[in-house]
N, C-alpha and C. Protein backbone atom coordinates (compact mmCIF):
# COMPACT_ATOMS: atom_id res chain seq x y z
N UNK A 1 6.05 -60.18 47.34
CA UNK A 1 5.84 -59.59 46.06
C UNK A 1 4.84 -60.45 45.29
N UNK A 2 3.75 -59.89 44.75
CA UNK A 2 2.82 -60.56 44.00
C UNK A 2 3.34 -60.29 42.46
N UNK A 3 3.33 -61.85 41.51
CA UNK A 3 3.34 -61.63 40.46
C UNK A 3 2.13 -61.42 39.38
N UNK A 4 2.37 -60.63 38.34
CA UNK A 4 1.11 -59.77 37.52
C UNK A 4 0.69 -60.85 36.51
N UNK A 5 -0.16 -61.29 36.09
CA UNK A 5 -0.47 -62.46 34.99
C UNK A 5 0.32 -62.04 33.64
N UNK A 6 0.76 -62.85 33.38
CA UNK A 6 1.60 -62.31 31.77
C UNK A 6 0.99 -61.78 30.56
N UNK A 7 -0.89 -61.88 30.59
CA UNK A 7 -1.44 -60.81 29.88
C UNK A 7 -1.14 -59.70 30.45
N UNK A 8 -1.38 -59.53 31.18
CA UNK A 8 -1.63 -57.66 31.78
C UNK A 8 -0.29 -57.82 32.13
N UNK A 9 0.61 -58.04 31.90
CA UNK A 9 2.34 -57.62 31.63
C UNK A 9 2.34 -56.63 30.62
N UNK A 10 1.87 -57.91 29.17
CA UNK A 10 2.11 -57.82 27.97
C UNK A 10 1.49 -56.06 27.70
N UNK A 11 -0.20 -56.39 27.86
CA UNK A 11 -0.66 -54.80 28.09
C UNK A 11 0.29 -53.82 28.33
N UNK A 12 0.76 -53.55 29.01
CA UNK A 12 1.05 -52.78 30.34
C UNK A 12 2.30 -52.16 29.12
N UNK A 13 2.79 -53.19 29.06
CA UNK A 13 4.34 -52.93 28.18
C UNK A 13 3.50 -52.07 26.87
N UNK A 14 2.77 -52.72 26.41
CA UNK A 14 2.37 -52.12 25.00
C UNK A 14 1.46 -50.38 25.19
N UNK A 15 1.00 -50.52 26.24
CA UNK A 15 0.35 -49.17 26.74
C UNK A 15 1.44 -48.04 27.19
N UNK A 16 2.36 -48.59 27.51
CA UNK A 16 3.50 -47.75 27.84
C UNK A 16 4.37 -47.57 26.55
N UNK A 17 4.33 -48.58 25.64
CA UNK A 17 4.83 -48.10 24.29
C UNK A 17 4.37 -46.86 23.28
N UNK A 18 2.88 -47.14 23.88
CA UNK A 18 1.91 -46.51 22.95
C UNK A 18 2.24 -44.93 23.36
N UNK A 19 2.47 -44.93 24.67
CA UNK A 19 2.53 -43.64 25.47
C UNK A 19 3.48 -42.73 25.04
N UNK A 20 4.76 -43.61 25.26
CA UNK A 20 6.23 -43.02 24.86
C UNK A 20 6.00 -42.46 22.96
N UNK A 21 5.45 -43.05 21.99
CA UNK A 21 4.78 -42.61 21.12
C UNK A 21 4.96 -41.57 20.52
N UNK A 22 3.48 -41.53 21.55
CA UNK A 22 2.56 -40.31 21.24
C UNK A 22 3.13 -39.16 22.29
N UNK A 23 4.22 -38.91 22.71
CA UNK A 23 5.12 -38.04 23.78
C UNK A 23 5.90 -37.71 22.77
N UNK A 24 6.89 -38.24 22.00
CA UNK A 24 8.02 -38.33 21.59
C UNK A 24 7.66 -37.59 20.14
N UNK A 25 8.49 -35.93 20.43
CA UNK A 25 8.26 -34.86 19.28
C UNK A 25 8.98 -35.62 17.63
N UNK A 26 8.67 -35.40 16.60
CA UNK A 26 9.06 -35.75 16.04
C UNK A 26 10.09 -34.84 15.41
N UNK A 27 11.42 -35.35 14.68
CA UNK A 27 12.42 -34.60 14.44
C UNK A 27 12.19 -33.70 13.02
N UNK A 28 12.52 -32.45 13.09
CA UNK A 28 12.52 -31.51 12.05
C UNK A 28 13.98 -31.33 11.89
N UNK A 29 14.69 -31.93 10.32
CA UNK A 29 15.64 -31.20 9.89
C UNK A 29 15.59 -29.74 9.69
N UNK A 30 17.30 -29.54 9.81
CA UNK A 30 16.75 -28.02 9.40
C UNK A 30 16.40 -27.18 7.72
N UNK A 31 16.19 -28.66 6.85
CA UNK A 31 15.74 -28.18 5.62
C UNK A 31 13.97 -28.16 5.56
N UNK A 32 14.01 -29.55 6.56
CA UNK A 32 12.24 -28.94 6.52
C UNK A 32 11.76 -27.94 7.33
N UNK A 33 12.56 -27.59 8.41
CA UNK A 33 12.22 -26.13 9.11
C UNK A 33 11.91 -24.90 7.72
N UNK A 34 13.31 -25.17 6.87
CA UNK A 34 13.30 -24.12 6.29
C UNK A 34 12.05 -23.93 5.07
N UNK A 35 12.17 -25.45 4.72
CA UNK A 35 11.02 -25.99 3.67
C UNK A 35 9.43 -24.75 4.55
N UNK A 36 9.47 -25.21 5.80
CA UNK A 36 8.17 -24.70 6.12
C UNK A 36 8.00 -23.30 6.64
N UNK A 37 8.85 -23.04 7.04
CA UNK A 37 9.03 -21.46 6.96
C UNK A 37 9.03 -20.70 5.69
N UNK A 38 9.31 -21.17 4.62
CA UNK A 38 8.89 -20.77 3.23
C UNK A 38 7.60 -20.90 2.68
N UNK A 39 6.88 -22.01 3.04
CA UNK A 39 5.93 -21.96 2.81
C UNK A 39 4.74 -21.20 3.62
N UNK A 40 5.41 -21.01 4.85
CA UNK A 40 4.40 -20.27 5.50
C UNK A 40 4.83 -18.57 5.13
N UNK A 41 6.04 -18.13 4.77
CA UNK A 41 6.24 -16.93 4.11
C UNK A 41 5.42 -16.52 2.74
N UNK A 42 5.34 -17.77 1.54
CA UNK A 42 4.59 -17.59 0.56
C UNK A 42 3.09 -17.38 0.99
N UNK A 43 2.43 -18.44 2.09
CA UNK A 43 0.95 -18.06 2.19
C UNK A 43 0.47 -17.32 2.63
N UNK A 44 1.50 -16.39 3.03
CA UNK A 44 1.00 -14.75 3.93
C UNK A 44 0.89 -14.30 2.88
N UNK A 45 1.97 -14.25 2.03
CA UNK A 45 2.36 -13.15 0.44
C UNK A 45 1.24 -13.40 -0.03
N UNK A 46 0.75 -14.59 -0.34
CA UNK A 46 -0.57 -14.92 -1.20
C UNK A 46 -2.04 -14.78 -0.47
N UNK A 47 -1.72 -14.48 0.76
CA UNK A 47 -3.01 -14.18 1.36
C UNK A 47 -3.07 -12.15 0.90
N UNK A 48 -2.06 -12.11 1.52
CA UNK A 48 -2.16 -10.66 1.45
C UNK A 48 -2.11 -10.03 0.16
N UNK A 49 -1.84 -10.56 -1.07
CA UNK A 49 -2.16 -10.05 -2.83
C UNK A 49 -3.04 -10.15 -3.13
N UNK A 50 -4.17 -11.40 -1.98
CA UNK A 50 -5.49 -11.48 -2.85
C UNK A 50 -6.60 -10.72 -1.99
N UNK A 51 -5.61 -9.93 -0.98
CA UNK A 51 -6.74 -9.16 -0.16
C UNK A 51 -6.61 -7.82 -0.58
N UNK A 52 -5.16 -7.26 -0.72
CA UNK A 52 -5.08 -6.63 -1.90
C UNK A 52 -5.85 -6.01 -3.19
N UNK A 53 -5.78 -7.40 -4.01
CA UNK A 53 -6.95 -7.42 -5.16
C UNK A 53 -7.98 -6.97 -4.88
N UNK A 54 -8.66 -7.98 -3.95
CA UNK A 54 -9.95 -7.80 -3.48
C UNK A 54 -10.34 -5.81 -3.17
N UNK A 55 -9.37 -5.50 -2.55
CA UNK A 55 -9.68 -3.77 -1.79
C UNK A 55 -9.56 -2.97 -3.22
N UNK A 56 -8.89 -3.68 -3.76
CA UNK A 56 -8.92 -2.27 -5.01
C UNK A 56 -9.83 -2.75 -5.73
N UNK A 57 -10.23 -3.93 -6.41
CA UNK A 57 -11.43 -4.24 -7.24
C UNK A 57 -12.82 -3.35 -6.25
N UNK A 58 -12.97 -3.72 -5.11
CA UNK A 58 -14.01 -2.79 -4.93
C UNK A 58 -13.93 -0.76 -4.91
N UNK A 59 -12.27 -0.54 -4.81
CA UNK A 59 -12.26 0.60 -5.29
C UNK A 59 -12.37 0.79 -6.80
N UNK A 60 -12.15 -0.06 -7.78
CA UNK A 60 -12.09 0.27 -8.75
C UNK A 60 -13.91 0.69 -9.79
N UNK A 61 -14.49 0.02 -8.72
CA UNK A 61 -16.41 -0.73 -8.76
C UNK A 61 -16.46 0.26 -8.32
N UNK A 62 -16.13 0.92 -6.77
CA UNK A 62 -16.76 2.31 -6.85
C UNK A 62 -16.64 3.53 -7.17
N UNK A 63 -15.39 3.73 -8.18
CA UNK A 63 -14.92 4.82 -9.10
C UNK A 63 -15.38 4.76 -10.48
N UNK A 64 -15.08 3.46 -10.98
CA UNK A 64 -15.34 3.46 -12.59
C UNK A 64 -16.54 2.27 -12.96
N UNK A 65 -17.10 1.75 -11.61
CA UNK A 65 -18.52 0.76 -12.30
C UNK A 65 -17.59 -0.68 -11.90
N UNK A 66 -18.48 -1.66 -12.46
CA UNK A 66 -18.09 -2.61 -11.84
C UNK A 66 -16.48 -3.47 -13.40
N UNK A 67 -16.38 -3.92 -13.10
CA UNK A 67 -14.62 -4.19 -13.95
C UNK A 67 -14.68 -5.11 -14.54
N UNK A 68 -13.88 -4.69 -16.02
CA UNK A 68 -14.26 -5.72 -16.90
C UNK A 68 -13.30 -7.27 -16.64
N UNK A 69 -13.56 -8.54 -17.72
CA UNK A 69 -12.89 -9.57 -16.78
C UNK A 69 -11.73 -9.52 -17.22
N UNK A 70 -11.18 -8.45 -17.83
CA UNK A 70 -9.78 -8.34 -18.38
C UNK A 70 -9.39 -7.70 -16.97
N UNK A 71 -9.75 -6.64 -16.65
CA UNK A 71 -9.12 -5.62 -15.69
C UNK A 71 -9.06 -6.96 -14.21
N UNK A 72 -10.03 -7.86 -14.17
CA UNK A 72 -9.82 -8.68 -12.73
C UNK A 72 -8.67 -9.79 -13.22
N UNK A 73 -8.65 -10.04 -14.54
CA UNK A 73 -7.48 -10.87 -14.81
C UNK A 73 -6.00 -10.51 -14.19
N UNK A 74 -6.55 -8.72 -14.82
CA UNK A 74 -5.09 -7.90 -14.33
C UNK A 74 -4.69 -7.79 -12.98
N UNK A 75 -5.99 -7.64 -12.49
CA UNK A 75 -5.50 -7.49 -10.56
C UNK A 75 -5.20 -9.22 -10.56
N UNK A 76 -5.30 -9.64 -10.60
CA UNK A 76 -4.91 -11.57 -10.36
C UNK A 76 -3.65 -11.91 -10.56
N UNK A 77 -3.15 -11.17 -11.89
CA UNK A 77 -2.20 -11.27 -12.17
C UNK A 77 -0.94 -10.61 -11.91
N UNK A 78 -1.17 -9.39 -10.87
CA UNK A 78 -0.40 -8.50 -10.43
C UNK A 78 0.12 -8.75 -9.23
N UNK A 79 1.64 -8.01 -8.91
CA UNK A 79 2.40 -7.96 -7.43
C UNK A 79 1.52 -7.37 -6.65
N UNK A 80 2.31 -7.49 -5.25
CA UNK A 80 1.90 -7.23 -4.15
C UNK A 80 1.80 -5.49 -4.67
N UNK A 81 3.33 -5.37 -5.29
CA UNK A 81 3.74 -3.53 -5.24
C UNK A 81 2.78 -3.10 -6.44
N UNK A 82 2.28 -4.02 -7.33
CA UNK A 82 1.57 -3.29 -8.35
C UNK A 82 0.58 -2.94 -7.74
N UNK A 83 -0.31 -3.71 -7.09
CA UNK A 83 -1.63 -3.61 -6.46
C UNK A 83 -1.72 -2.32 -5.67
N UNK A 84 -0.63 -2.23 -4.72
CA UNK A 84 -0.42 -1.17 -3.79
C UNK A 84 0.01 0.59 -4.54
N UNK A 85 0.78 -0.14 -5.86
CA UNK A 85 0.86 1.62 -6.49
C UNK A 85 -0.68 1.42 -7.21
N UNK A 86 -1.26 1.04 -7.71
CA UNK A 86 -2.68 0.87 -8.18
C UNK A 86 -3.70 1.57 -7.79
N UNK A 87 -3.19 1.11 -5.87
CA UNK A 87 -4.30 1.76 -5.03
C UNK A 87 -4.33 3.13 -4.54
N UNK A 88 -2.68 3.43 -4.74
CA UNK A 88 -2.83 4.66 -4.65
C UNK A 88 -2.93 5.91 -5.82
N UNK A 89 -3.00 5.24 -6.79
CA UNK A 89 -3.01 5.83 -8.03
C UNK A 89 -4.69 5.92 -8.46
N UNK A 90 -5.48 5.41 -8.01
CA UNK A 90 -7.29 5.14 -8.31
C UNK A 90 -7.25 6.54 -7.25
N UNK A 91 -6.47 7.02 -5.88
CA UNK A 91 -6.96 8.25 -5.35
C UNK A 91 -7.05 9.40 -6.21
N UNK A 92 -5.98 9.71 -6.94
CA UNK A 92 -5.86 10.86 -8.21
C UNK A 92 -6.47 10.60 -9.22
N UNK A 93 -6.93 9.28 -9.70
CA UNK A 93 -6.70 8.98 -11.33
C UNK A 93 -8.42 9.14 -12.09
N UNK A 94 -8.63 9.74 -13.30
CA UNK A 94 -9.62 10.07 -13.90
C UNK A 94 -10.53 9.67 -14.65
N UNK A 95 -9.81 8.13 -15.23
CA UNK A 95 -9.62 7.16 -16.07
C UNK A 95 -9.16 5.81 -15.28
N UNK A 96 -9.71 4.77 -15.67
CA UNK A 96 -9.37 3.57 -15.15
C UNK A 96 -7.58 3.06 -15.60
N UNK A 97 -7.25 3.86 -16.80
CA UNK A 97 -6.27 3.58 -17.25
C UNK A 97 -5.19 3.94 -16.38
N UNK A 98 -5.34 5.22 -16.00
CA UNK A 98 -4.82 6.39 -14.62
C UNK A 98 -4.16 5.41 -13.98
N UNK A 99 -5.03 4.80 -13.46
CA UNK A 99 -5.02 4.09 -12.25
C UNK A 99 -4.35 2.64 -12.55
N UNK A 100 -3.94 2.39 -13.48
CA UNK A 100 -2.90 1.29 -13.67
C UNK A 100 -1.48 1.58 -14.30
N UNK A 101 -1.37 2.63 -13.96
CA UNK A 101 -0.15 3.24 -14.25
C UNK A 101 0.63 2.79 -13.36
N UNK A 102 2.33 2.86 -14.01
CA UNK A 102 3.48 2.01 -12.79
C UNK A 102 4.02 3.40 -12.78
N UNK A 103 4.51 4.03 -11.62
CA UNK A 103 5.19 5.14 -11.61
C UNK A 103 6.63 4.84 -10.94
């Protein structure tokens, strides 16, 4: 049996530390599971209100002109369900007002 010089021991040990590491998953309670599953629930919600916005502001630009910065305050400031009765209310509506009606 040949022995290894006690540098390249020392290495060896610390490279194999390094290894086990960067292997070794790190633990998720299940409050930060939940922590992050909430947050990834809110950034869909908030992706999808401002895409939302976005589809009816350009319906609203191509029915009644382009929107004043009150009316984009209003889409900003609105639900998912407002946006969505909004959008279907700009299909019938005659008046920009029409079309922000809650039914």
């Amino acid at each position: 049996m040949m022995q290894v010089p006690k540098d390249l021991q020392n290495q060896l040990w610390q490279d194999l530390e390094q290894l086990e590491r960067n292997r070794t998953m790190p633990y998720i309670t299940s409050v930060e599971r939940i922590g992050i599953e909430k947050g990834m629930q809110q950034g869909m919600q908030q992706g999808m209100r401002q895409g939302e916005s976005a589809l009816l502001e350009r319906q609203l630009t191509r029915r009644f002109g382009p929107p004043s910065a009150e009316t984009r305050a209003r889409l900003q400031a609105a639900t998912v369900e407002q946006l969505e009765q909004w959008a279907e209310n700009i299909l019938d509506a005659t008046t920009l007002e029409e079309g922000f009606k809650d039914h």
